[in-house]
N, C-alpha and C. Protein backbone atom coordinates (compact mmCIF):
# COMPACT_ATOMS: atom_id res chain seq x y z
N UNK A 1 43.88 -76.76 -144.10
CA UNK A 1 42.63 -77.21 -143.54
C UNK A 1 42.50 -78.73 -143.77
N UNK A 2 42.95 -79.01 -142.95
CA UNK A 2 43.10 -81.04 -142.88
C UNK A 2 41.97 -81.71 -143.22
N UNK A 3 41.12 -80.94 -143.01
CA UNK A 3 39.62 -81.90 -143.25
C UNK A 3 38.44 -81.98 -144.71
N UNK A 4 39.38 -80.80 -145.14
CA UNK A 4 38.98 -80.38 -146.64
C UNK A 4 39.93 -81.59 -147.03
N UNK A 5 41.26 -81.84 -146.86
CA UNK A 5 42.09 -82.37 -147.74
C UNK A 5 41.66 -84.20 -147.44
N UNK A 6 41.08 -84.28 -146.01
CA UNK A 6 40.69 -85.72 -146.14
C UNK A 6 39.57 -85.99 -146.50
N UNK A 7 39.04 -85.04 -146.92
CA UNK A 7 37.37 -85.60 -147.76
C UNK A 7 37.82 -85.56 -149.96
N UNK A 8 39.24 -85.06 -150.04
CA UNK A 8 39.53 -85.02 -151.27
C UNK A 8 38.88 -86.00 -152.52
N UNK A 9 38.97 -87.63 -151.25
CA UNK A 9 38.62 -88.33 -153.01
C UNK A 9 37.25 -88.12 -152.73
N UNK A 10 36.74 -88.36 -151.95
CA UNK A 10 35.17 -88.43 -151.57
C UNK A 10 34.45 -86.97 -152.66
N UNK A 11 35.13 -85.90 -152.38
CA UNK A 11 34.93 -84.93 -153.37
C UNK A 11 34.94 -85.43 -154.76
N UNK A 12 36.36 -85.66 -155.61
CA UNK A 12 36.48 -85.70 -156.70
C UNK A 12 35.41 -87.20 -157.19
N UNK A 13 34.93 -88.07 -155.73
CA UNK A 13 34.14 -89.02 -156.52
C UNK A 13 32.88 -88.25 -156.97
N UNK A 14 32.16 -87.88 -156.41
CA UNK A 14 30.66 -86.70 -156.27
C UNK A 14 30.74 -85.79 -157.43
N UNK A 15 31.74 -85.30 -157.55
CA UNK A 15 32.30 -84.66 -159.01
C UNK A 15 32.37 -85.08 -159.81
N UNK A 16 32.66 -85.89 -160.16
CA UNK A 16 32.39 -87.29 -161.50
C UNK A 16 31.49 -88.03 -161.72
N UNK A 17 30.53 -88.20 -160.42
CA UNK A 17 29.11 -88.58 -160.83
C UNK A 17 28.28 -87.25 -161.62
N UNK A 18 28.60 -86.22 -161.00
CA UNK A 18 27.37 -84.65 -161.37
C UNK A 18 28.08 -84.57 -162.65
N UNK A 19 28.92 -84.83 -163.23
CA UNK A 19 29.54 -84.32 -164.62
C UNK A 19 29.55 -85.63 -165.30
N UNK A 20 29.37 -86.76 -164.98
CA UNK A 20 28.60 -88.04 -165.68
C UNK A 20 27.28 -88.41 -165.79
N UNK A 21 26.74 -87.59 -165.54
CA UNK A 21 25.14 -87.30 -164.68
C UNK A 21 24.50 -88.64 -164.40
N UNK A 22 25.18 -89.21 -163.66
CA UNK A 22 25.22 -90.56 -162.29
C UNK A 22 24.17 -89.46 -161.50
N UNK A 23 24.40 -88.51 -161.21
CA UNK A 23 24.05 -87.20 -159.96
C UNK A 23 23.37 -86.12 -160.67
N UNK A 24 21.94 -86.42 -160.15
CA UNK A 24 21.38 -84.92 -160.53
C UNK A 24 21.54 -83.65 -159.50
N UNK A 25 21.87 -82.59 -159.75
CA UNK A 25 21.98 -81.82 -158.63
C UNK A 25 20.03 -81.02 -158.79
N UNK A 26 19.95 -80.59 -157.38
CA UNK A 26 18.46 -80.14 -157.69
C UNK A 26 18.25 -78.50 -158.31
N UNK A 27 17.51 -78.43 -158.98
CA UNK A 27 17.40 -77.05 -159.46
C UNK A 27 17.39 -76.19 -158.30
N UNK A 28 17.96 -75.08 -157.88
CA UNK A 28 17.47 -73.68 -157.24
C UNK A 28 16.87 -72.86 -157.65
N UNK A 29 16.02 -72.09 -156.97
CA UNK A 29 15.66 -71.07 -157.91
C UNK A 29 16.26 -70.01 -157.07
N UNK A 30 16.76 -69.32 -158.31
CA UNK A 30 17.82 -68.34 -158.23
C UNK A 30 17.11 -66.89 -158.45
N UNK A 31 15.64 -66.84 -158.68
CA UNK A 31 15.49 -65.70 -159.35
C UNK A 31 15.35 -64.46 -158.30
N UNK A 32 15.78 -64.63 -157.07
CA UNK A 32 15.79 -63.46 -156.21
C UNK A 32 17.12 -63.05 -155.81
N UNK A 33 17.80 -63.54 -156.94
CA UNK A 33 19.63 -63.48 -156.51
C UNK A 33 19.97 -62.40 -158.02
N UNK A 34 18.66 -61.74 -158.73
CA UNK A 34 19.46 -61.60 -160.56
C UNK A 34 19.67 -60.24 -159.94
N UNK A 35 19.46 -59.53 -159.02
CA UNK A 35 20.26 -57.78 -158.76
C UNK A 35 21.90 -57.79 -159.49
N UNK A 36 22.24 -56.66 -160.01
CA UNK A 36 23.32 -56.56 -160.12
C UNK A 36 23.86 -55.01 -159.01
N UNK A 37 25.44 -55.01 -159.22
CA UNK A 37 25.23 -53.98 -158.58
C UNK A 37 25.51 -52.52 -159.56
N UNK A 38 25.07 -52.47 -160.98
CA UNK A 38 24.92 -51.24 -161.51
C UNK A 38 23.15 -51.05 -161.27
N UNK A 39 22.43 -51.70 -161.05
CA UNK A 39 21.01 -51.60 -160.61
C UNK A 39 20.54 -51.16 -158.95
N UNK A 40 22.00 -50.72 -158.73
CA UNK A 40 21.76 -50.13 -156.76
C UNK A 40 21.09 -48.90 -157.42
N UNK A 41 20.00 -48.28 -156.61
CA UNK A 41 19.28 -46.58 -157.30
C UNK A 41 20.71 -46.12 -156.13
N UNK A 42 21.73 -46.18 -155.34
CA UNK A 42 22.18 -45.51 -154.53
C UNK A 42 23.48 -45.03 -155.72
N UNK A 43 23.66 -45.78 -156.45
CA UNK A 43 24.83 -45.03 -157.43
C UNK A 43 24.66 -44.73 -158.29
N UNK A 44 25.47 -43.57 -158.59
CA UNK A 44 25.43 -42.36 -159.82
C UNK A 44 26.06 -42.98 -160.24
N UNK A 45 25.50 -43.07 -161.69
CA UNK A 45 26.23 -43.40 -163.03
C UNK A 45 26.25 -41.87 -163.77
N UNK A 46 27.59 -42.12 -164.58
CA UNK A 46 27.19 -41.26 -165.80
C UNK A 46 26.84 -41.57 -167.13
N UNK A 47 26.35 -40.89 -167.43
CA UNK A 47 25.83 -41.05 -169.23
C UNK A 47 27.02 -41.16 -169.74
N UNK A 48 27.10 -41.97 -171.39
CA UNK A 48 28.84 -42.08 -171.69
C UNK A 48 28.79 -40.35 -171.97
N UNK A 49 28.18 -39.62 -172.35
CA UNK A 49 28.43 -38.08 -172.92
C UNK A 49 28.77 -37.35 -171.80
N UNK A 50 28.37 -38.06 -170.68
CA UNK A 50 28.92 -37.10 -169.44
C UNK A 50 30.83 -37.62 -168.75
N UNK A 51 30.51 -38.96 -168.98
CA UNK A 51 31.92 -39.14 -169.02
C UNK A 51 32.78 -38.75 -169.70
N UNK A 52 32.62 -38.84 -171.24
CA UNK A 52 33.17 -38.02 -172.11
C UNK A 52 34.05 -37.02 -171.65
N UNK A 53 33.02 -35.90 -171.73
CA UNK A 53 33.01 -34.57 -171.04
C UNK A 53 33.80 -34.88 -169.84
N UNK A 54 33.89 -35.17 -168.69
CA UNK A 54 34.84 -35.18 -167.84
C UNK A 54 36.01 -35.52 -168.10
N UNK A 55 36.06 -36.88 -168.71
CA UNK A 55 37.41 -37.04 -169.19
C UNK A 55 38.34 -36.41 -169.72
N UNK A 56 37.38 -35.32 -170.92
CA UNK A 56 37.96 -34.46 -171.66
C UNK A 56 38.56 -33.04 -170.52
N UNK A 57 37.87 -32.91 -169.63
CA UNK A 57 38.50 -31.78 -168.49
C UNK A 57 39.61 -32.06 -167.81
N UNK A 58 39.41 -33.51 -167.71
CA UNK A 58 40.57 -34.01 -166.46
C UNK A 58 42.05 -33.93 -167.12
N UNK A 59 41.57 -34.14 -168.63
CA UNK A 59 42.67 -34.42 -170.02
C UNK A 59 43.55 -32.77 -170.11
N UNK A 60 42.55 -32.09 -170.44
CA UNK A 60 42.76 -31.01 -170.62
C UNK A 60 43.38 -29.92 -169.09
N UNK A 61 43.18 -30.42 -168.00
CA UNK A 61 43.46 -29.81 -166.69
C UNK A 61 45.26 -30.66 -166.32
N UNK A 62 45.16 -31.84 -166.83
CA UNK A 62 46.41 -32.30 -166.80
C UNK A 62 47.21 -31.63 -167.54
N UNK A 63 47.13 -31.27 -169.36
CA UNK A 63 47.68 -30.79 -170.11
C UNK A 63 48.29 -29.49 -169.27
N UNK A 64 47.28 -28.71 -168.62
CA UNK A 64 47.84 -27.16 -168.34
C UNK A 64 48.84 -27.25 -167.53
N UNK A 65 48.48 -28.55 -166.29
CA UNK A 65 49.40 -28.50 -164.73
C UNK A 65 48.62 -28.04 -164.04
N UNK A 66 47.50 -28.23 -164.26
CA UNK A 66 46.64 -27.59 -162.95
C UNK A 66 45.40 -29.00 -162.49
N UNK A 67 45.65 -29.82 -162.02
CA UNK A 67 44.89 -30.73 -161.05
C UNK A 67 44.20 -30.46 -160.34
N UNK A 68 44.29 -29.05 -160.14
CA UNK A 68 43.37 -29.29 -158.83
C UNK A 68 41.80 -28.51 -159.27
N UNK A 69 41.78 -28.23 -160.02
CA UNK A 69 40.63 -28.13 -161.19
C UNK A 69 39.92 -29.25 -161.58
N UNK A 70 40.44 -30.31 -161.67
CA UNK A 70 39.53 -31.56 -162.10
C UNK A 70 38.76 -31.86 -161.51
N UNK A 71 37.75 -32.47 -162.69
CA UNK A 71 36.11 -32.51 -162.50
C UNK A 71 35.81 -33.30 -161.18
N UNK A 72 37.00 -34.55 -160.87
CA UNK A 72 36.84 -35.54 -159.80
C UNK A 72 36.84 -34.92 -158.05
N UNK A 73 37.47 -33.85 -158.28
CA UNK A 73 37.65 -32.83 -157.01
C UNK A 73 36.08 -32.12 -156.89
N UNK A 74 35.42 -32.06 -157.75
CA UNK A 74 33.91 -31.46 -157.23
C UNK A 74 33.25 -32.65 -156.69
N UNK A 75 33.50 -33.49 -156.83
CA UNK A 75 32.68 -35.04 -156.41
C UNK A 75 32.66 -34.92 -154.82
């Protein structure tokens, strides 16, 4: 992208003013950006005791040879 690479010093000058603070950058406010995405209500989490517990089936369904029993197949 040729035009990224001819604005290079022009960049690294602007960059050395904001990190010499020559350059204030302006505050944003960010506070309608703090969602994460374990806070979607659309996904199931499990409790660690429920993971546990599955893990321990999937563990134990491997041990026998039987896969197709595991807990991830009811999902």
């Amino acid at each position: 992208m040729p035009e990224f690479h001819a604005r290079e010093a022009e960049h690294q000058r602007w960059k050395s003013g904001v990190l010499e603070g020559r350059i204030a950058l302006e505050q944003s406010d960010t506070s309608a950006h703090k969602v994460y995405a374990h806070q979607n209500e659309d996904i199931v989490r499990l409790t660690p005791d429920e993971l546990k517990r599955k893990m321990a089936a999937k563990e134990a369904a491997r041990a026998e040879g039987d896969l197709t029993s595991s807990p991830d197949r009811a999902l």
